[in-house]
Protein backbone atom coordinates (compact mmCIF):
# COMPACT_ATOMS: atom_id res chain seq x y z
CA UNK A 1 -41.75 -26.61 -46.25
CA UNK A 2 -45.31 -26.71 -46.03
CA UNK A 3 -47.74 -29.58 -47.51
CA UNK A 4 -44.73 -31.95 -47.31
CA UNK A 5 -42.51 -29.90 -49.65
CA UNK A 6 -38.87 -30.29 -47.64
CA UNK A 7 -36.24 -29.43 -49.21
CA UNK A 8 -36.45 -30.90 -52.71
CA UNK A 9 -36.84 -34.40 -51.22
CA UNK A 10 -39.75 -36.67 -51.38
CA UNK A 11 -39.04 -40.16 -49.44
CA UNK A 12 -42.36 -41.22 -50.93
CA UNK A 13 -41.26 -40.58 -54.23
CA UNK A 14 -41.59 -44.30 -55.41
CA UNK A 15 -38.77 -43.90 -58.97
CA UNK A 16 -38.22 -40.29 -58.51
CA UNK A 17 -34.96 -39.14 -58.31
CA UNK A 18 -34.36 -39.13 -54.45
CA UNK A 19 -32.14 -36.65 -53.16
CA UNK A 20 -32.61 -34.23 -56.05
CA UNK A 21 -32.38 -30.61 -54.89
CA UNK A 22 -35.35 -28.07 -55.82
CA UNK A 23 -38.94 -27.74 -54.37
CA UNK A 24 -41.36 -30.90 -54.51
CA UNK A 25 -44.93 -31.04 -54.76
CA UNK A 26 -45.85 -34.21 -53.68
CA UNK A 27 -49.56 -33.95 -55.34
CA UNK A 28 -48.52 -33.81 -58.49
CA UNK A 29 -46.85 -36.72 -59.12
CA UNK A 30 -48.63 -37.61 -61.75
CA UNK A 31 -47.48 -34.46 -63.78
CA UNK A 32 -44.47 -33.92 -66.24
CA UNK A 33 -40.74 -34.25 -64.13
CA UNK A 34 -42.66 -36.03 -61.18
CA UNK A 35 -43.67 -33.37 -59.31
CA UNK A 36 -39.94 -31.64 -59.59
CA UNK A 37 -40.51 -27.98 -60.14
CA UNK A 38 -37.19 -26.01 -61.02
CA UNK A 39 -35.82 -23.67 -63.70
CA UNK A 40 -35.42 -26.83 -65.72
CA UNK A 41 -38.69 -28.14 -65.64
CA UNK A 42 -37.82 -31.31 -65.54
CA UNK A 43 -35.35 -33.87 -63.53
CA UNK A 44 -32.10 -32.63 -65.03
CA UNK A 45 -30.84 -36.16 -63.52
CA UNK A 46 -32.71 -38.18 -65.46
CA UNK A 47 -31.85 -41.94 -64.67
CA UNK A 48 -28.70 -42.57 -62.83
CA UNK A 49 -25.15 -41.47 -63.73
CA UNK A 50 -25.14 -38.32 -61.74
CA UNK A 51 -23.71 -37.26 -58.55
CA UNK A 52 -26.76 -37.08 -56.67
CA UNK A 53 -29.29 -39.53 -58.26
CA UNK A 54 -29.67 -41.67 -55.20
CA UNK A 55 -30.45 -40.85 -51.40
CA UNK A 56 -26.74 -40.07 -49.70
CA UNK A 57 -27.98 -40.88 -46.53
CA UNK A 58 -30.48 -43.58 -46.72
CA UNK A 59 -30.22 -44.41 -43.31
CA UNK A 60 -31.38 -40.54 -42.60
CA UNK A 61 -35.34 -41.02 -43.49
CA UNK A 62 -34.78 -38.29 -46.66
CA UNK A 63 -33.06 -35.75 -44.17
CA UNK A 64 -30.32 -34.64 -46.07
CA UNK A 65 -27.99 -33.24 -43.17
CA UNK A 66 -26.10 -36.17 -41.40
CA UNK A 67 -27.62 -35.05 -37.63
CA UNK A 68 -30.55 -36.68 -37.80
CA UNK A 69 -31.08 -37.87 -34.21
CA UNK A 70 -32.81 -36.59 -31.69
CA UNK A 71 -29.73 -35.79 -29.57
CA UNK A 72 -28.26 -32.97 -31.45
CA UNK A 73 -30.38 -29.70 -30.41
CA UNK A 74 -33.02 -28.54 -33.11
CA UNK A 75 -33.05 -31.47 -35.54
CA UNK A 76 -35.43 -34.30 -35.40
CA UNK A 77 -36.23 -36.96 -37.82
CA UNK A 78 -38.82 -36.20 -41.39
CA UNK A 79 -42.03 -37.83 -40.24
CA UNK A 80 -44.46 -38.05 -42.80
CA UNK A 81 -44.12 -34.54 -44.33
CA UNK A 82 -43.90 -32.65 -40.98
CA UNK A 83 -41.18 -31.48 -39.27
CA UNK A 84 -40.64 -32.84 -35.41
CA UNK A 85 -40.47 -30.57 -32.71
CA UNK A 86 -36.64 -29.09 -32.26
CA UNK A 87 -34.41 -30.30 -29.56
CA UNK A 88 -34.88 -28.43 -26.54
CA UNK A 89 -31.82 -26.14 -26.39
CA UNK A 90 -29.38 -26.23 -23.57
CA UNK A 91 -29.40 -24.13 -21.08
CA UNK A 92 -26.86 -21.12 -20.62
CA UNK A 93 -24.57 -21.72 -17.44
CA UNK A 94 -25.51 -19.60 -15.22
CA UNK A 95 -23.84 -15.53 -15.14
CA UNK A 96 -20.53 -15.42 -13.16
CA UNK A 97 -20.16 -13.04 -10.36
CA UNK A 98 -17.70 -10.69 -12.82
CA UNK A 99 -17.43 -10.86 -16.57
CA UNK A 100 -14.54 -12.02 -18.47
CA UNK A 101 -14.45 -8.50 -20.05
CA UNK A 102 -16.14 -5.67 -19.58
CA UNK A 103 -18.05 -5.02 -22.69
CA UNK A 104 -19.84 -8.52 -22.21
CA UNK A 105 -20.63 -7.83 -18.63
CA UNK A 106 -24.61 -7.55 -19.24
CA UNK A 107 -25.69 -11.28 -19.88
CA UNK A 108 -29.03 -12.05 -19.24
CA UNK A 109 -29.99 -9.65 -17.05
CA UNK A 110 -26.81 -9.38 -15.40
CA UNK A 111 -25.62 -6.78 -13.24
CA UNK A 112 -22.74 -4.75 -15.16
CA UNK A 113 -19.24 -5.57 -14.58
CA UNK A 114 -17.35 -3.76 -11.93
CA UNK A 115 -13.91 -5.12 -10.95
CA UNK A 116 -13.09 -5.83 -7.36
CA UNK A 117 -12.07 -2.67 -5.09
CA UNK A 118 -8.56 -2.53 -4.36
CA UNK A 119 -8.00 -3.69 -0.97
CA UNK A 120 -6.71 -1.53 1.30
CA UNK A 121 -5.35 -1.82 5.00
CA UNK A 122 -8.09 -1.63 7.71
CA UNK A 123 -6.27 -3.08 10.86
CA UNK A 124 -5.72 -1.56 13.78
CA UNK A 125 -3.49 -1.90 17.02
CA UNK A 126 0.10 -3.14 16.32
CA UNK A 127 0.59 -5.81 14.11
CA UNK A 128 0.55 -3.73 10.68
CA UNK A 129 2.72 -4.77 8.32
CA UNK A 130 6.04 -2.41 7.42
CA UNK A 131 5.76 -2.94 4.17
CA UNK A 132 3.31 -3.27 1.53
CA UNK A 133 0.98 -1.59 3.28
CA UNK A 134 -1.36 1.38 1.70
CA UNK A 135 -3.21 4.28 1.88
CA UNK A 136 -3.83 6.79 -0.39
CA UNK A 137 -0.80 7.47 -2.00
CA UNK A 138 1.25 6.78 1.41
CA UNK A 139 2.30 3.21 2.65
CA UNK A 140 3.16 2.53 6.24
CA UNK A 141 6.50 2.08 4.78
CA UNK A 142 7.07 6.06 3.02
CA UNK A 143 5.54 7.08 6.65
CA UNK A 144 7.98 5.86 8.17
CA UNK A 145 10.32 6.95 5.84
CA UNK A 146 9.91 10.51 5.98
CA UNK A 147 9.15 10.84 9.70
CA UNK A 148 13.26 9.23 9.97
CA UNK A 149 14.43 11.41 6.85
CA UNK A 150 13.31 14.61 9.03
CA UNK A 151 14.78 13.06 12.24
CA UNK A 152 18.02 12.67 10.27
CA UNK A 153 17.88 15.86 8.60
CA UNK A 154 17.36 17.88 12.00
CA UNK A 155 19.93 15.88 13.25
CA UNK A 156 22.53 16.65 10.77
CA UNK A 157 21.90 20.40 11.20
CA UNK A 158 22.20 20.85 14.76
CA UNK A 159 25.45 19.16 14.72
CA UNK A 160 26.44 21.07 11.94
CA UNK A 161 25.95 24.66 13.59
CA UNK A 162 27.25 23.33 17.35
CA UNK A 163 30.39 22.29 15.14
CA UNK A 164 31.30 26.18 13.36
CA UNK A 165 29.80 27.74 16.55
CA UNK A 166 32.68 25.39 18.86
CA UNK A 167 35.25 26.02 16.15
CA UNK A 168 34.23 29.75 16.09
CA UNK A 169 34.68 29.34 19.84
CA UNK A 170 37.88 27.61 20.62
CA UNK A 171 39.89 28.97 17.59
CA UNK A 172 42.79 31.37 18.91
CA UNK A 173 44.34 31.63 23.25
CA UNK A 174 42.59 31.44 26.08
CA UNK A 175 41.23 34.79 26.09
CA UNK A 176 39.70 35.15 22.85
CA UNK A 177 38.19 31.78 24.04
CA UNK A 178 36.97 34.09 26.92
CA UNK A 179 35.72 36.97 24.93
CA UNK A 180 34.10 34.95 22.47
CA UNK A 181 32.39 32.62 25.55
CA UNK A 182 30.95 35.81 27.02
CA UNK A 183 29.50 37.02 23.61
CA UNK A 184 27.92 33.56 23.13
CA UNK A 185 26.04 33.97 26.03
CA UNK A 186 23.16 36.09 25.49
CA UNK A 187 22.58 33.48 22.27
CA UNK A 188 23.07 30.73 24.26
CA UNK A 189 20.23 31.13 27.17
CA UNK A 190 17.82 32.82 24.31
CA UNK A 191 18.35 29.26 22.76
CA UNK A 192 17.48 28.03 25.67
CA UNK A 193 14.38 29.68 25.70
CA UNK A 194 13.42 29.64 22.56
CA UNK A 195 13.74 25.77 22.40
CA UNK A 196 11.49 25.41 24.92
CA UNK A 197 8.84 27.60 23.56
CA UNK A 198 9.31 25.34 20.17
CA UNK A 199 9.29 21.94 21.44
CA UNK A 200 5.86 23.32 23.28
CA UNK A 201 4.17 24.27 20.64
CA UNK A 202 4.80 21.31 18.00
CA UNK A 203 3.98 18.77 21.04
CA UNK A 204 0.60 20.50 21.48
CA UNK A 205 -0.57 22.43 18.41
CA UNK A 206 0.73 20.60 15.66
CA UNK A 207 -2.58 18.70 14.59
CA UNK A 208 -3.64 22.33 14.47
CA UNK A 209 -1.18 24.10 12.42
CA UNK A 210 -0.41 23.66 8.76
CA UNK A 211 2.20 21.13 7.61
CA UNK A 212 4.64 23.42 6.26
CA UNK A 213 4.47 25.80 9.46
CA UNK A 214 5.41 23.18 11.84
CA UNK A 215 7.86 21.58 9.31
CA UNK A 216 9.48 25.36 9.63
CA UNK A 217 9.37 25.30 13.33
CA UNK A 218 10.82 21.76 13.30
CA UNK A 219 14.00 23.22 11.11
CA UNK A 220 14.78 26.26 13.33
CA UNK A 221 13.87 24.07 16.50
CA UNK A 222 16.84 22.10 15.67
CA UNK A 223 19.36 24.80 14.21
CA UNK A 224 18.48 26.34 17.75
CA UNK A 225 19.21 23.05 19.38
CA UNK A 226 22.63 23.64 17.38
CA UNK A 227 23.58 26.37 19.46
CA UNK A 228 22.38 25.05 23.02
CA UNK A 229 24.79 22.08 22.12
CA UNK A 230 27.61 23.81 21.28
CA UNK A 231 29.07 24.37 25.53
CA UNK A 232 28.88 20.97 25.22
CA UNK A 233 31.47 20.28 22.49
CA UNK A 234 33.28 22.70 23.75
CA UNK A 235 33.75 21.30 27.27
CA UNK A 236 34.73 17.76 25.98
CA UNK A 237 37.17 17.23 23.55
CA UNK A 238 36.18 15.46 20.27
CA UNK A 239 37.05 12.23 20.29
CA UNK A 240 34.64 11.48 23.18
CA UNK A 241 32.44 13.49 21.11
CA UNK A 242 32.77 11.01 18.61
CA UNK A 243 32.83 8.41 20.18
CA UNK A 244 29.26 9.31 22.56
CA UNK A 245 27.62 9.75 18.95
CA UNK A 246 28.76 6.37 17.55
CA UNK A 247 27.29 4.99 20.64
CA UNK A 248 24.07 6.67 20.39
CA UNK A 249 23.51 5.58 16.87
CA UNK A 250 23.63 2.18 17.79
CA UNK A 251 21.84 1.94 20.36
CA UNK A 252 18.94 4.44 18.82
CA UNK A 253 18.95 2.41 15.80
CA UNK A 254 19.00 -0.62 17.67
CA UNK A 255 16.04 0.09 20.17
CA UNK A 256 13.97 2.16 17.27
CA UNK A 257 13.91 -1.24 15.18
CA UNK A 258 12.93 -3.20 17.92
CA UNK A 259 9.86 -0.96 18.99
CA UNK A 260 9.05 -1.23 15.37
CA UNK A 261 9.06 -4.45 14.75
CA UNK A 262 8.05 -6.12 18.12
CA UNK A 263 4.22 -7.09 18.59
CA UNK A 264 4.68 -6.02 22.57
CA UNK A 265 2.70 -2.72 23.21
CA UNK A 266 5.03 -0.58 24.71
CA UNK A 267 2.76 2.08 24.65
CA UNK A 268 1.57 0.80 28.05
CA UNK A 269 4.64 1.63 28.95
CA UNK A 270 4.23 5.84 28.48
CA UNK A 271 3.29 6.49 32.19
CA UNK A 272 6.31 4.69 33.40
CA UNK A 273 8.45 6.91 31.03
CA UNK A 274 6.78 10.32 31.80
CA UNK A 275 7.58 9.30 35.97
CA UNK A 276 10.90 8.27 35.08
CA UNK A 277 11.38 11.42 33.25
CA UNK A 278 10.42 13.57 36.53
CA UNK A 279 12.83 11.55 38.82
CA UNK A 280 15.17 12.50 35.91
CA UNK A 281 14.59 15.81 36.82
CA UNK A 282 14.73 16.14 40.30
CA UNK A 283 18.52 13.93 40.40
CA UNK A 284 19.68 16.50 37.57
CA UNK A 285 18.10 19.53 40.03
CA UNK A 286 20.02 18.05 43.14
CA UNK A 287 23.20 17.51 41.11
CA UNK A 288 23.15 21.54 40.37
CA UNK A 289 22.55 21.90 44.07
CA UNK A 290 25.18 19.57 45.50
CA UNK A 291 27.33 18.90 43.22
CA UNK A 292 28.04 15.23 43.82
CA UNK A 293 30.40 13.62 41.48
CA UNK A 294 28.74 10.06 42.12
CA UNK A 295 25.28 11.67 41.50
CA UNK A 296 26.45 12.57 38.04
CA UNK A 297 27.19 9.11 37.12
CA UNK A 298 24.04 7.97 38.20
CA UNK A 299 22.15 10.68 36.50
CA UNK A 300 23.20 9.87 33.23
CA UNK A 301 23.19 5.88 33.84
CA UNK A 302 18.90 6.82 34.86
CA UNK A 303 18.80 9.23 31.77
CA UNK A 304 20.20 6.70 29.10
CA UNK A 305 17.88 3.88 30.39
CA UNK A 306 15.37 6.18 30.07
CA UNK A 307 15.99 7.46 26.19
CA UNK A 308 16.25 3.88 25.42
CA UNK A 309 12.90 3.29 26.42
CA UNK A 310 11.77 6.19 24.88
CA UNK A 311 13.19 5.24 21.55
CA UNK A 312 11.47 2.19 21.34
CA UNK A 313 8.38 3.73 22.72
CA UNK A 314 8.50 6.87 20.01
CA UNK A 315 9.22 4.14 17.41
CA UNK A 316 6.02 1.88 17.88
CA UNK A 317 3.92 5.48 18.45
CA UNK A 318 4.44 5.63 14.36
CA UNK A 319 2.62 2.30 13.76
CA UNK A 320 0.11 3.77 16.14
CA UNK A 321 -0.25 7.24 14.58
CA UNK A 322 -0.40 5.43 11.23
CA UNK A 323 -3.33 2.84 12.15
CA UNK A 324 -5.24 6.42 13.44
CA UNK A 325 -4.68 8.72 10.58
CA UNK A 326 -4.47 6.11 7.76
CA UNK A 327 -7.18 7.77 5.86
CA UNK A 328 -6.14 11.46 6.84
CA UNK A 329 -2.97 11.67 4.49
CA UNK A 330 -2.97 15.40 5.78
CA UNK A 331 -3.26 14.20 9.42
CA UNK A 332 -0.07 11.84 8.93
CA UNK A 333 2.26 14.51 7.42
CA UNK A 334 1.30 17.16 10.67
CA UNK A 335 1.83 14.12 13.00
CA UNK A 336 4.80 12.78 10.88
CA UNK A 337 6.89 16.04 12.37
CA UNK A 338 6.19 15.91 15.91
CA UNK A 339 7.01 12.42 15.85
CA UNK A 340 10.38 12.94 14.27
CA UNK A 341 10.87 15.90 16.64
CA UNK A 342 10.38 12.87 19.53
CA UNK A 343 13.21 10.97 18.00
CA UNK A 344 15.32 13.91 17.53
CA UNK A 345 14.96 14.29 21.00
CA UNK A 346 15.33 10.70 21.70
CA UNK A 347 18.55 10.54 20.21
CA UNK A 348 20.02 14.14 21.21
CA UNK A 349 19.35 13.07 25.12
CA UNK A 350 21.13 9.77 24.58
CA UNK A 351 23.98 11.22 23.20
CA UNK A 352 24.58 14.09 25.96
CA UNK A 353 24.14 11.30 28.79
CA UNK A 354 26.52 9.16 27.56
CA UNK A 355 29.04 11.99 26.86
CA UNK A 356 29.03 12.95 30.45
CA UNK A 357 28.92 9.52 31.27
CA UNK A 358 32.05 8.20 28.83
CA UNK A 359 33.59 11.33 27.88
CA UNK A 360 36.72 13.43 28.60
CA UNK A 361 37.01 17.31 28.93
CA UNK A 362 39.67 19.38 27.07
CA UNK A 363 42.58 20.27 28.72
């Protein structure tokens, strides 16, 4: 559109067909076709009659598009054969943090998309949340799970072998009870030791040893426990076997909730439990040497206060393990086992004490 040629319009056309669409040459308006040059060469509208022999938009100074203002961005008004300056265009809001999608993340210079990290859990102490808490591929919540599930499953074996061992035991008279008793011995007090030697080892080494080792130790730990349990059962008859585990149940489930849930830190309370533990000890040591009836009672009224307290305390130790290890998910399965062997324990304890406390023996 140069020399005033715009689109086939000339607003100075004075009786030329305005509006007409072709090229214009507004010096040569004193030519053939007024200055219209096209493949007809002439004005193939001569005078009237046809669709476009008059301006559409008068009011648009010869611009033939209806925006003719100088509002709407890049059109301004015909002036004289020159085009005005175009509308300054808006600007382009400024780049979000994050791009709707990816593939448009670069815009303007932007830095390319990257979606938020997932958040994961970095409090400590003792108000982590149960559930819905992860790390790795392990929440607080399967933690717990599994360290229970192991309790449980230890649990359900020892009781199963001190069961076929005290059936084994008290099935025929008096003296094959006798014979068999004396037999059981030698099993019984290598038990003994050999559950010491266990619990010793996964309460010291197990950060140290492989997960499946001390899983393995954890298993024969309690199928040994089986058979230190059995005199037990067979001293007292089963109903107040029976009824000493119902009671143990509830109260372990009852006091390993609560040190689960609470937001006290019973932790503080460890070096009470370890003294209370010794004087534990020492009554159960005099009891053997004097042989006090009223001592017994109050030896197993001392040692079920105690495994309460313990319960609670071994409970909230797995929120506390948890907030240590959270990024170690090797770390948490080794510790996962000695704290389940803690709660075996727990509950094991709790339900001898209150079986000599409660129970009857066999006649």
């Amino acid at each position: 559109m140069n020399n005033g040629n715009f689109g086939g319009y000339n607003p100075n056309g004075n009786g030329q067909n305005p509006g007409f669409m072709g090229s214009y040459d507004p010096n040569a308006q004193n030519q053939p076709n007024g200055g219209y040059n096209n493949a007809y060469n002439s004005n193939p509208y001569p005078q009237g009659g046809q669709p476009y022999n008059s301006n559409p938009y008068p009011q648009n100074n010869g611009y033939q598009q209806p925006y003719n203002n100088t509002t709407t961005p890049g059109y301004a008004p015909y002036q004289g054969g020159t085009y005005g300056a175009p509308a300054q265009q808006p600007a382009y809001p400024a780049q979000q943090t994050y791009s709707a999608q990816p593939e448009y993340a670069q815009n303007n210079g932007a830095a390319p998309y990257a979606p938020p990290a997932e958040q994961q859990n970095t409090s400590r102490g003792f108000g982590i949340p149960l559930v819905g808490t992860r790390t790795g591929t392990m929440s607080l919540s399967d933690y717990s799970k599994k360290i229970f599930l192991w309790m449980g499953a230890g649990l359900a074996l020892t009781f199963f072998v001190a069961l076929g061992l005290m059936l084994w035991l008290t099935s025929g008279d008096v003296l094959d009870l006798y014979i068999r008793f004396h037999q059981f011995l030698p099993l019984f007090y290598g038990g003994l030791i050999a559950e010491i030697v266990l619990a010793v080892v996964l309460n010291f080494f197990v950060k140290k040893m492989p997960y499946t080792v001390s899983l393995t130790m954890f298993i024969v730990y309690s199928v040994v426990s089986g058979v230190t349990l059995t005199p037990i059962l067979v001293v007292y008859d089963a109903g107040s076997a029976i009824f000493a585990f119902a009671a143990a149940a509830v109260l372990f489930i009852s006091f390993a909730i609560y040190g689960i849930v609470t937001k006290r830190d019973l932790l503080k309370l460890g070096p009470i439990l370890a003294i209370g533990l010794v004087v534990l000890l020492l009554f159960t040591l005099l009891g053997l040497i004097f042989r006090m009836s009223g001592l017994s009672i109050i030896i197993s009224i001392i040692g079920i206060i105690i495994f309460i307290g313990l319960t609670a305390y071994d409970a909230q130790k797995i929120k506390a393990s948890y907030a240590a290890y959270e990024n170690d998910p090797a770390m948490l399965n080794k510790v996962s086992v000695n704290l389940a062997l803690q709660l075996y324990l727990d509950f094991i304890n709790l339900f001898i004490y209150i079986l000599r406390l409660m129970g009857k023996a066999r006649r």
